[in-house]
Protein backbone atom coordinates (compact mmCIF):
# COMPACT_ATOMS: atom_id res chain seq x y z
CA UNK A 1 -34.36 -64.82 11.62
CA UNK A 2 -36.94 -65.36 14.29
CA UNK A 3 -34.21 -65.69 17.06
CA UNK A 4 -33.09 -62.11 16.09
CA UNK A 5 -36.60 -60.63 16.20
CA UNK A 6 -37.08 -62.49 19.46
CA UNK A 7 -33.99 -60.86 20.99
CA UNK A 8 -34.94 -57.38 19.31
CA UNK A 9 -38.43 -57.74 21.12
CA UNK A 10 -36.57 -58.49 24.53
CA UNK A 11 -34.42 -55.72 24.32
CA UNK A 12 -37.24 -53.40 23.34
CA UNK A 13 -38.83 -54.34 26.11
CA UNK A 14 -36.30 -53.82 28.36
CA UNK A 15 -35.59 -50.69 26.66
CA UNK A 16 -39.14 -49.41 27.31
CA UNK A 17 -39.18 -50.01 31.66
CA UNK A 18 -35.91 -48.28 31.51
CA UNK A 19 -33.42 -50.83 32.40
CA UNK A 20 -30.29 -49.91 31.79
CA UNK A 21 -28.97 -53.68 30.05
CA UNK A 22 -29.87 -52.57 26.59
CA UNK A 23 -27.27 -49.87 26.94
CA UNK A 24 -24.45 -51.84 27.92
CA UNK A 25 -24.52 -54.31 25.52
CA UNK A 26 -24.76 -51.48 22.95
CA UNK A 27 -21.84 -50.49 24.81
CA UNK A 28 -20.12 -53.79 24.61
CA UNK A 29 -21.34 -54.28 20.73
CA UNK A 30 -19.53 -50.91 20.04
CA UNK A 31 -15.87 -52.12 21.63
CA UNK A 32 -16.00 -55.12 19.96
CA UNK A 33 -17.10 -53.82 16.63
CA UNK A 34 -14.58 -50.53 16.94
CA UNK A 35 -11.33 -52.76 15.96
CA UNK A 36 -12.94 -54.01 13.62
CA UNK A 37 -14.32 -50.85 11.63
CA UNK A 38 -10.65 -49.67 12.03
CA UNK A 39 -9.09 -52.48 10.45
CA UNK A 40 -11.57 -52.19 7.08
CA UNK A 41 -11.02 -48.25 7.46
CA UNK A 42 -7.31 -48.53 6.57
CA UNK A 43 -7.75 -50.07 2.81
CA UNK A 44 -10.51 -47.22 2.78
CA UNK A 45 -8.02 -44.45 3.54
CA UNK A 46 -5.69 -45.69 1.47
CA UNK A 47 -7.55 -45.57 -1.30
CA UNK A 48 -8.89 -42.29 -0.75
CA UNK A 49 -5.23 -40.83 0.39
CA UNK A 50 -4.52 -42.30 -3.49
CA UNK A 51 -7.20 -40.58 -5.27
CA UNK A 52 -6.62 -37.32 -3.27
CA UNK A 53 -2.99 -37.73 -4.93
CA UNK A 54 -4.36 -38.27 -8.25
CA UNK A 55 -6.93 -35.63 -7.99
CA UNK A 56 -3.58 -32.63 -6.43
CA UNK A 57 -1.53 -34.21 -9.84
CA UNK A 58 -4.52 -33.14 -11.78
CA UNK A 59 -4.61 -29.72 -10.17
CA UNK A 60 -1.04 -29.33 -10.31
CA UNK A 61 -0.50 -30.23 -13.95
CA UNK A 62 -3.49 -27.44 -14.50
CA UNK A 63 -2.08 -24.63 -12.31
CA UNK A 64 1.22 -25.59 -14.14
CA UNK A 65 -0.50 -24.75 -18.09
CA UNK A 66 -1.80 -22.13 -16.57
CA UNK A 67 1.06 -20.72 -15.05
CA UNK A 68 3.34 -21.48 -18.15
CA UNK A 69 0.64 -19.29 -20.39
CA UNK A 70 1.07 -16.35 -17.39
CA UNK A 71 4.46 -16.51 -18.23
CA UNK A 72 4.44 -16.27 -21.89
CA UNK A 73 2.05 -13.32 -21.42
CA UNK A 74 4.13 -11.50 -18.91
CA UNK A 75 7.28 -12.28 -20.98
CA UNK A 76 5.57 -10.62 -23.70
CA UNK A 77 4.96 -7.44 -21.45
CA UNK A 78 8.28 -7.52 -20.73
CA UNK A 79 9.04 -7.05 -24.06
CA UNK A 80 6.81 -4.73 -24.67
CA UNK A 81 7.68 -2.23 -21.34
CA UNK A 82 11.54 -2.69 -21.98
CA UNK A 83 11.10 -1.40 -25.91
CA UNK A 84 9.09 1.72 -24.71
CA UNK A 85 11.37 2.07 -21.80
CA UNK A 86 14.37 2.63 -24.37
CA UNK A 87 12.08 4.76 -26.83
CA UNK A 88 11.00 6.96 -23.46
CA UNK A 89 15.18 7.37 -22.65
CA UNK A 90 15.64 8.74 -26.35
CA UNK A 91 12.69 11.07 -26.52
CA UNK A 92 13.82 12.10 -23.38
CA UNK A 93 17.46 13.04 -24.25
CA UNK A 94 16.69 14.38 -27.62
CA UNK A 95 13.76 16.71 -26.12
CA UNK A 96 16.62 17.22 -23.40
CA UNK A 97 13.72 16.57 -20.93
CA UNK A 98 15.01 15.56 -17.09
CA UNK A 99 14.28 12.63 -15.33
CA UNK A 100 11.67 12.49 -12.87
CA UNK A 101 13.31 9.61 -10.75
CA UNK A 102 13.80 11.38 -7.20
CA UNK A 103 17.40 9.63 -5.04
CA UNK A 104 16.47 8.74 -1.28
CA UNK A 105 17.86 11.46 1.00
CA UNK A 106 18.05 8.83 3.94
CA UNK A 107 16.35 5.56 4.95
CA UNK A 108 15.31 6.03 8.28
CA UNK A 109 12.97 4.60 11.26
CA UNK A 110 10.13 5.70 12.65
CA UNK A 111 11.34 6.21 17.02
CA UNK A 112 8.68 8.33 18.31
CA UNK A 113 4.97 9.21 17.25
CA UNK A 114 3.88 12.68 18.05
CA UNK A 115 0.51 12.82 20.31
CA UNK A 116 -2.39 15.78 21.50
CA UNK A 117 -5.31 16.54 19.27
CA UNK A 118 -3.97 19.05 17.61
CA UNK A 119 -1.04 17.27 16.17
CA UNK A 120 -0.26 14.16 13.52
CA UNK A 121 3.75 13.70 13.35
CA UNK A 122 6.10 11.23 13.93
CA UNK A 123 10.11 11.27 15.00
CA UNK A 124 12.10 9.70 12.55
CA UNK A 125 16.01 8.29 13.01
CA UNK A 126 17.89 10.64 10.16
CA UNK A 127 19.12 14.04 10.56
CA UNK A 128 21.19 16.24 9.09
CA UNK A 129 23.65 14.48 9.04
CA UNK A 130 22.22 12.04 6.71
CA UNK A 131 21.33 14.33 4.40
CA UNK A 132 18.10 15.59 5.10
CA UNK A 133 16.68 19.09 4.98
CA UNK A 134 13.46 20.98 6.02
CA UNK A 135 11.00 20.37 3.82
CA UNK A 136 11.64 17.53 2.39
CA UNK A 137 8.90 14.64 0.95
CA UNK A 138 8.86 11.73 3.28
CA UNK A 139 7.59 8.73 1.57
CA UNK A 140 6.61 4.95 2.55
CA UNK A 141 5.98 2.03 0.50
CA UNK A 142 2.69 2.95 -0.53
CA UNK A 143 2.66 6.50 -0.92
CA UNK A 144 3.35 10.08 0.44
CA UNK A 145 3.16 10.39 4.00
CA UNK A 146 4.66 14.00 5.18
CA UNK A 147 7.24 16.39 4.70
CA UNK A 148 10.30 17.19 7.25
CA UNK A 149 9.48 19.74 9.48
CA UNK A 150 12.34 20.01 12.13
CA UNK A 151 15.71 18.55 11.38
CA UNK A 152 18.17 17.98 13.81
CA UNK A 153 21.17 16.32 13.78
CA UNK A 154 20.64 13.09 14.37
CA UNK A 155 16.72 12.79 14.10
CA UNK A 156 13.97 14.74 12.37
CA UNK A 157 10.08 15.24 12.98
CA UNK A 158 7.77 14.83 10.49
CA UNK A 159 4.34 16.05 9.46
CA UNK A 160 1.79 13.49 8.48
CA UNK A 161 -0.58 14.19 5.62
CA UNK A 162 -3.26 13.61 7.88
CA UNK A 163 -2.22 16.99 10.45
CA UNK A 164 -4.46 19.70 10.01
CA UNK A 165 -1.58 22.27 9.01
CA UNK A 166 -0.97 19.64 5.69
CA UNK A 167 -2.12 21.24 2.46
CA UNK A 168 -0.66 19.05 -0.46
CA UNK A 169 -1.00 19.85 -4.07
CA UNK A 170 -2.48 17.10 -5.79
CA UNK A 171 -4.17 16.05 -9.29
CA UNK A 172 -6.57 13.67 -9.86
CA UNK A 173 -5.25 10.77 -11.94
CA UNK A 174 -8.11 9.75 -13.87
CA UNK A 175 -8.79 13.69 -15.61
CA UNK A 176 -5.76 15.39 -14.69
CA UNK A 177 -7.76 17.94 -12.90
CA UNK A 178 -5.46 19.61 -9.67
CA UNK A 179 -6.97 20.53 -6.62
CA UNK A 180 -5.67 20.44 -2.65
CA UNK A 181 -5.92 17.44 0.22
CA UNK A 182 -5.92 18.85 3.21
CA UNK A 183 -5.20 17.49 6.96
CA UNK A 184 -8.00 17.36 9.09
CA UNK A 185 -6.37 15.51 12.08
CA UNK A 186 -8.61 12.54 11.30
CA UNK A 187 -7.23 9.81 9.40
CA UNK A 188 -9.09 10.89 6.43
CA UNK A 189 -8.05 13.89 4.39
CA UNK A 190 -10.63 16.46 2.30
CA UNK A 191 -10.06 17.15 -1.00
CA UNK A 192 -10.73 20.95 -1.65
CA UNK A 193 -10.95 23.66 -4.01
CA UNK A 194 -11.56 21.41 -7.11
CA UNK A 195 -13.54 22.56 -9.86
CA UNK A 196 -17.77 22.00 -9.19
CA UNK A 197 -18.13 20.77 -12.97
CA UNK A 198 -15.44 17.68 -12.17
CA UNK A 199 -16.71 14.70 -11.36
CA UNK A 200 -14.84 12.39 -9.06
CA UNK A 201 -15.87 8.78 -8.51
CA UNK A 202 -15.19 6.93 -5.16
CA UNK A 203 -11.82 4.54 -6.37
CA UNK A 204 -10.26 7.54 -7.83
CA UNK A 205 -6.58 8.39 -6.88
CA UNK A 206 -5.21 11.41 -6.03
CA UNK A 207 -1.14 11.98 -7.13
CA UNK A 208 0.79 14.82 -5.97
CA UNK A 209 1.24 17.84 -9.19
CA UNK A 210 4.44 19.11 -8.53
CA UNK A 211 3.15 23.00 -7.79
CA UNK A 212 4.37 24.32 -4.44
CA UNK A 213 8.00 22.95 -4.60
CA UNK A 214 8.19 20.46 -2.03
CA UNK A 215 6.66 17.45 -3.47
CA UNK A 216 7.57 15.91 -6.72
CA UNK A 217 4.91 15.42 -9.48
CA UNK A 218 2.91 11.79 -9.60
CA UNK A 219 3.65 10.16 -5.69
CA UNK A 220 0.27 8.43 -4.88
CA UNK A 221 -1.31 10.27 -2.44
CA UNK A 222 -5.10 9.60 -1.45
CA UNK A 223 -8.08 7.32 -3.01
CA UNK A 224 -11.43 9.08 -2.78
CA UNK A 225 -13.36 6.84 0.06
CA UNK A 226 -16.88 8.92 0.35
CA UNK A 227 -18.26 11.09 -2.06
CA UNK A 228 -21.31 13.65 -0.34
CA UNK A 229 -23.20 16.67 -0.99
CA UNK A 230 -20.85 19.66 0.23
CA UNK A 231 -17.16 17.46 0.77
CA UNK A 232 -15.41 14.49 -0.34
CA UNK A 233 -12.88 12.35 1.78
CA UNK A 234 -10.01 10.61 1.07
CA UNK A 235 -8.03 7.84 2.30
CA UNK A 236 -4.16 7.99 2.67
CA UNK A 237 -2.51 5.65 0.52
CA UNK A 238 0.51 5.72 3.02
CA UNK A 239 0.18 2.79 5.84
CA UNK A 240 0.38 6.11 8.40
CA UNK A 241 -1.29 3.91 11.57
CA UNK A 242 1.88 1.01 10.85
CA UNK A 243 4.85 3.58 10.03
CA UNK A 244 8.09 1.48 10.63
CA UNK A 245 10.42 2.25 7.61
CA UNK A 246 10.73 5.22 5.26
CA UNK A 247 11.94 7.12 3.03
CA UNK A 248 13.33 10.71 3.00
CA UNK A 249 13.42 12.11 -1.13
CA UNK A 250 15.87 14.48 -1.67
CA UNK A 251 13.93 16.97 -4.11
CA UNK A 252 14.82 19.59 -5.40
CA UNK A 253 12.21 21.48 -7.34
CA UNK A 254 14.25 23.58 -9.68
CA UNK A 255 17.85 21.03 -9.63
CA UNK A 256 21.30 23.68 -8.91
CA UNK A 257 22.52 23.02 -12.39
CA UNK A 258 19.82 24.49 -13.80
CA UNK A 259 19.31 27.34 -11.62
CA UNK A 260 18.90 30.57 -13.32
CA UNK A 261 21.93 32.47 -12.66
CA UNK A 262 20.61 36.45 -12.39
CA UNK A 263 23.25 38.99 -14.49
CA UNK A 264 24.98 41.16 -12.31
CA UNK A 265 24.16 44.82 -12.17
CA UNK A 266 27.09 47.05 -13.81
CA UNK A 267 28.13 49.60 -11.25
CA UNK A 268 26.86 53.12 -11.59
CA UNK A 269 29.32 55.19 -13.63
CA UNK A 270 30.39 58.38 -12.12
CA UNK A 271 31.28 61.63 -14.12
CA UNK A 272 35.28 62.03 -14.04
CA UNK A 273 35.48 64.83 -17.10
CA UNK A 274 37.19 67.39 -15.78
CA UNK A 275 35.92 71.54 -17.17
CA UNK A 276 37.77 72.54 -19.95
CA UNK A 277 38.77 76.08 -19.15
């Protein structure tokens, strides 16, 4: 014991009029020790690497019962969904009510975005010859994004929701209340000419009604994002500033089999009676 506090008093001193010995052999104790520390460390991690195993089994057995109860719940769902699914396809054909499930025109690709201030479209790879028409709904996978405004044969423009000529029907899902979402070449849209007593809360989504004839009723359309005195704004539910893929609906408002067919007019009769002299 004294022969380490006599060396720890030498290399304080040497320490304190700056020598630089008490540094190297700190130096030197550190290389030596290093192997060392390295060769205890390995039982060390070893033993840790085990528990770490032990402790993932653990979670894994738990995030396994809790996935198996997920299951039994969603199976139940299932179950559930499927038997009001079949009672929805009976009411349906005994109330000879039609579907509401609206075929793709076309599947196309977004090939050219439409620029200027004044202006929110995009060129999309499906023409006429796909199937499309003017005035058709043009959906992505989140929700409405335009309607088909020039169709040529090969390609067709489209307007965005966001363009400031866009004036979509809509209805708010939570009340059922219908109002307009209008373009405002922004990438925000303003819902207008809803009723003053309504009140909307910032979440709520906007669906399309179904009035107007070019959209079908209940495509997700907006979320109110900002709720002020004098105008509320909405955000598209469409990815509009990633457009890659979408979807062209072929909708017809009033379907060709059930067109009302207008009677003919009868001809005007003309007198043929001859006088009787």
């Amino acid at each position: 014991m004294w022969l380490y506090m006599l060396v720890a008093v030498v290399l304080l001193g040497l320490e304190g009029t700056g020598q630089g010995i008490p540094r190297q052999i700190r130096a030197y104790a550190n290389d030596f020790v290093s192997p060392v520390l390295r060769l205890l460390e390995q039982p060390i991690r070893a033993v840790q690497a085990g528990l770490e195993r032990i402790a993932g089994v653990g979670d894994i057995y738990l995030e396994n019962e809790t996935l198996r109860d997920e299951n039994d719940r969603l199976r139940q769902w299932r179950e559930a969904a499927m038997q009001l699914s079949r009672e929805n396809e009976r009411l349906r054909q005994m109330l000879k009510v039609p579907g509401r499930e609206v075929p793709p025109a076309a599947t196309a690709r977004v090939i050219g975005v439409g620029g200027g201030a004044f202006e929110r479209n995009v060129l999309i790879s499906a023409g006429a010859s796909d199937g499309v028409r003017r005035n058709l709904p043009v959906v992505d996978e989140s929700g409405v994004i335009g309607r088909t405004i020039q169709v040529g044969r090969w390609t067709s423009r489209v307007l965005l929701v966001t363009d400031l000529n866009s004036r979509i029907p809509v209805r708010l899902e939570r009340t059922g209340d219908l109002a307009i979402a209008e373009g405002q070449n922004e990438p925000f849209l303003m819902l207008r000419f809803l009723a003053e007593e309504i009140r909307v809360k910032e979440g709520d989504r906007l669906l399309t009604s179904g009035h107007g004839g070019v959209f079908p009723p209940d495509l997700p359309v907006a979320r109110v994002s900002d709720i002020s005195e004098g105008y509320i704004r909405l955000e598209p539910l469409g990815i509009l500033g990633k457009l890659d893929y979408v979807r062209v609906l072929d909708y017809h408002a009033v379907p060709d089999e059930d067109a009302i067919e207008l009677p003919e007019e009868p001809a005007a009769k003309t007198d043929t009676t001859e006088d009787v002299q």
